[in-house]
C-alpha atoms as a PDB file:
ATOM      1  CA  UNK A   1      14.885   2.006 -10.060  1.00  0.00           C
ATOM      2  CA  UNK A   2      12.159   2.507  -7.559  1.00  0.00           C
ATOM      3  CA  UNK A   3       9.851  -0.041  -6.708  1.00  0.00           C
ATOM      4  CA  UNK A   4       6.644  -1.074  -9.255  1.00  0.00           C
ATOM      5  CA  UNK A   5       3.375   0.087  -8.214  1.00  0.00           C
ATOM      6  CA  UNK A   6       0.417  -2.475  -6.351  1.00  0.00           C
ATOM      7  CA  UNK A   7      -2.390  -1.620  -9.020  1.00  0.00           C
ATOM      8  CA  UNK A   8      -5.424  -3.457  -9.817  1.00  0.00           C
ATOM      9  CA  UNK A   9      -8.258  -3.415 -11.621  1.00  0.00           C
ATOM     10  CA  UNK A  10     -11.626  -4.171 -11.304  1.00  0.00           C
ATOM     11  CA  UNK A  11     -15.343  -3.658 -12.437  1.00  0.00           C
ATOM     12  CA  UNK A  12     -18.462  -2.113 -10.742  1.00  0.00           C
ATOM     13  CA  UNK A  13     -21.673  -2.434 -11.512  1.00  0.00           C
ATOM     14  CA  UNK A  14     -24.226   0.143  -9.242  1.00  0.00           C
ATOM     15  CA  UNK A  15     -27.125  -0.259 -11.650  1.00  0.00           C
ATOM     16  CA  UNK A  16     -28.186  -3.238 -14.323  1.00  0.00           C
ATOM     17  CA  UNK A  17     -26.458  -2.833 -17.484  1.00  0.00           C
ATOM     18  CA  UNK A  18     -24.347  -0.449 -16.328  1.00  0.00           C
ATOM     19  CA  UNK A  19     -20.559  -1.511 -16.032  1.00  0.00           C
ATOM     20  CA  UNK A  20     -17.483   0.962 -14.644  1.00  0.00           C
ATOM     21  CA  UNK A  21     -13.597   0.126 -14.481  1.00  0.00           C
ATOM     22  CA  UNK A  22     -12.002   0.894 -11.298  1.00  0.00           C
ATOM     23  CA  UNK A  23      -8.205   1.017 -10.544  1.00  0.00           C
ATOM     24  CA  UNK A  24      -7.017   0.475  -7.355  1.00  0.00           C
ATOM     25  CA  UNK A  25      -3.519   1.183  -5.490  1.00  0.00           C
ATOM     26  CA  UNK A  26      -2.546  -1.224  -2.254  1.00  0.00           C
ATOM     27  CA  UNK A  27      -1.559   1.465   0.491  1.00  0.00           C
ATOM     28  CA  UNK A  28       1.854   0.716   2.743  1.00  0.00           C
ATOM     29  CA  UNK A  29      -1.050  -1.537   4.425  1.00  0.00           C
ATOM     30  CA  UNK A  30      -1.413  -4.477   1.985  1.00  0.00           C
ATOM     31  CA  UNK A  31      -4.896  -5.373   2.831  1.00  0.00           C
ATOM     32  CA  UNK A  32      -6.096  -1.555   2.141  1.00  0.00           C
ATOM     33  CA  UNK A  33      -6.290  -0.591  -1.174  1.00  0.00           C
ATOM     34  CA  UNK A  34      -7.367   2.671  -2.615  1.00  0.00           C
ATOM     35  CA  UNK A  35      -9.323   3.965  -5.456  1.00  0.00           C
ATOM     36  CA  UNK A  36      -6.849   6.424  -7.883  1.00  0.00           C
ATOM     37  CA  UNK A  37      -9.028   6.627 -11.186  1.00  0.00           C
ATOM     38  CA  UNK A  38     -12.541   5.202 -12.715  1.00  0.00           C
ATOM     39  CA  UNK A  39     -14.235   5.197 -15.559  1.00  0.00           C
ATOM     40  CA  UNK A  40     -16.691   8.584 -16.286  1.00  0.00           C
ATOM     41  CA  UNK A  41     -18.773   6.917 -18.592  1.00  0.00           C
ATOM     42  CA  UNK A  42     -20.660   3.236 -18.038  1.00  0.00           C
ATOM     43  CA  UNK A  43     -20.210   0.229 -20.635  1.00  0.00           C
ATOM     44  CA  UNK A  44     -22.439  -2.069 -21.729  1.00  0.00           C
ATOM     45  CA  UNK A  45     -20.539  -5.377 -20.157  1.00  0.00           C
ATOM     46  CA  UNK A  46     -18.309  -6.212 -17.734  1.00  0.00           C
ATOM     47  CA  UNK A  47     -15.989  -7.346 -20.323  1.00  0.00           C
ATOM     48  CA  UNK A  48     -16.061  -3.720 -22.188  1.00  0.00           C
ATOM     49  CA  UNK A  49     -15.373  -1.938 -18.546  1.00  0.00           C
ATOM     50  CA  UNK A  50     -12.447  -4.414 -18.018  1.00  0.00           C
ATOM     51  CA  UNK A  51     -10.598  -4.331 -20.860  1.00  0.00           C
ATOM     52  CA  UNK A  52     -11.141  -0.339 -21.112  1.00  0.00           C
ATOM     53  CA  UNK A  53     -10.032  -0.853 -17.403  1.00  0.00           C
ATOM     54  CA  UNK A  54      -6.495  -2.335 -18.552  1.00  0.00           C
ATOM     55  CA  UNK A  55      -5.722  -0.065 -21.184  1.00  0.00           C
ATOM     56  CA  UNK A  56      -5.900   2.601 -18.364  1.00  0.00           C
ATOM     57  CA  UNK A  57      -3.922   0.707 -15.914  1.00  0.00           C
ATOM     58  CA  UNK A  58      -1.557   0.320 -18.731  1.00  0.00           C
ATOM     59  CA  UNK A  59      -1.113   4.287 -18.882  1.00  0.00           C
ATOM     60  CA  UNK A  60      -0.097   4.357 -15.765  1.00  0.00           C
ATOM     61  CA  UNK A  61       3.075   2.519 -17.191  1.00  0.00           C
ATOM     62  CA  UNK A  62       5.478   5.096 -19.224  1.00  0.00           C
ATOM     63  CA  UNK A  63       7.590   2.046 -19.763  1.00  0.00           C
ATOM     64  CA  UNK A  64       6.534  -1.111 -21.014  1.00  0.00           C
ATOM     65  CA  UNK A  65       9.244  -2.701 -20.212  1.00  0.00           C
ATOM     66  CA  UNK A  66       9.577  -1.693 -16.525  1.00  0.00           C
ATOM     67  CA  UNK A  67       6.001  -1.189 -15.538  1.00  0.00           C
ATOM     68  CA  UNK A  68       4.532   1.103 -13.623  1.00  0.00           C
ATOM     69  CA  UNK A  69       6.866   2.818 -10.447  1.00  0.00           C
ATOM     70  CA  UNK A  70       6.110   4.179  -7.725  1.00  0.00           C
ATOM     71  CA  UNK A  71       7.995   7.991  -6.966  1.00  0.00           C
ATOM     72  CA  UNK A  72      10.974   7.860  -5.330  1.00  0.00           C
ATOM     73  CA  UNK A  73      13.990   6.349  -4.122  1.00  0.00           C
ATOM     74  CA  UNK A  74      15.715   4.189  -6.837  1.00  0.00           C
ATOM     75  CA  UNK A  75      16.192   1.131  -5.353  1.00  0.00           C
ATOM     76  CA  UNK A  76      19.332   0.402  -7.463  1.00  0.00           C
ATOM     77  CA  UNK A  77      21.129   3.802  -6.061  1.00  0.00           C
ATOM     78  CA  UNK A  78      24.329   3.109  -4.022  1.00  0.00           C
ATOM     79  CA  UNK A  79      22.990   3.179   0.099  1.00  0.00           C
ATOM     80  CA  UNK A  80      24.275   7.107   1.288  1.00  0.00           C
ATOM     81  CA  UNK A  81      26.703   6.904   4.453  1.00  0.00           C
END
């Protein structure tokens, strides 16, 4: 099974009243992460933007059970050679 994914996310705020989820992926650097999807529309609260947030990040996950993984290697293949 190849490795789960370094996902976050998190909640912006450029203008007063106006709240947008952000997820984030941690590159092969683990103190650089990158923006992969945000919200189009604004929400009223940070609390709206979050948990709309982590119903995204949950998409990202075709597995409940496993989470979401990164493309791959499987990391449970036999080693080749």
């Amino acid at each position: 099974m190849s490795h789960l994914r370094h996902l976050s996310v998190w909640v912006d705020q450029p203008d007063p009243g106006h709240f947008f989820w952000v997820l984030h992926e941690s590159a092969e650097n683990a103190s650089v992460w990158v923006d992969i999807e945000s919200s189009e529309q604004s929400f009223p609260s940070w609390t709206d933007a979050f948990e709309a947030g982590a119903v995204a990040l949950f998409q990202l996950a075709p597995d409940e059970r496993s989470g979401p993984r990164a493309p791959g290697e499987d990391e449970d293949a036999a080693p080749v050679g």
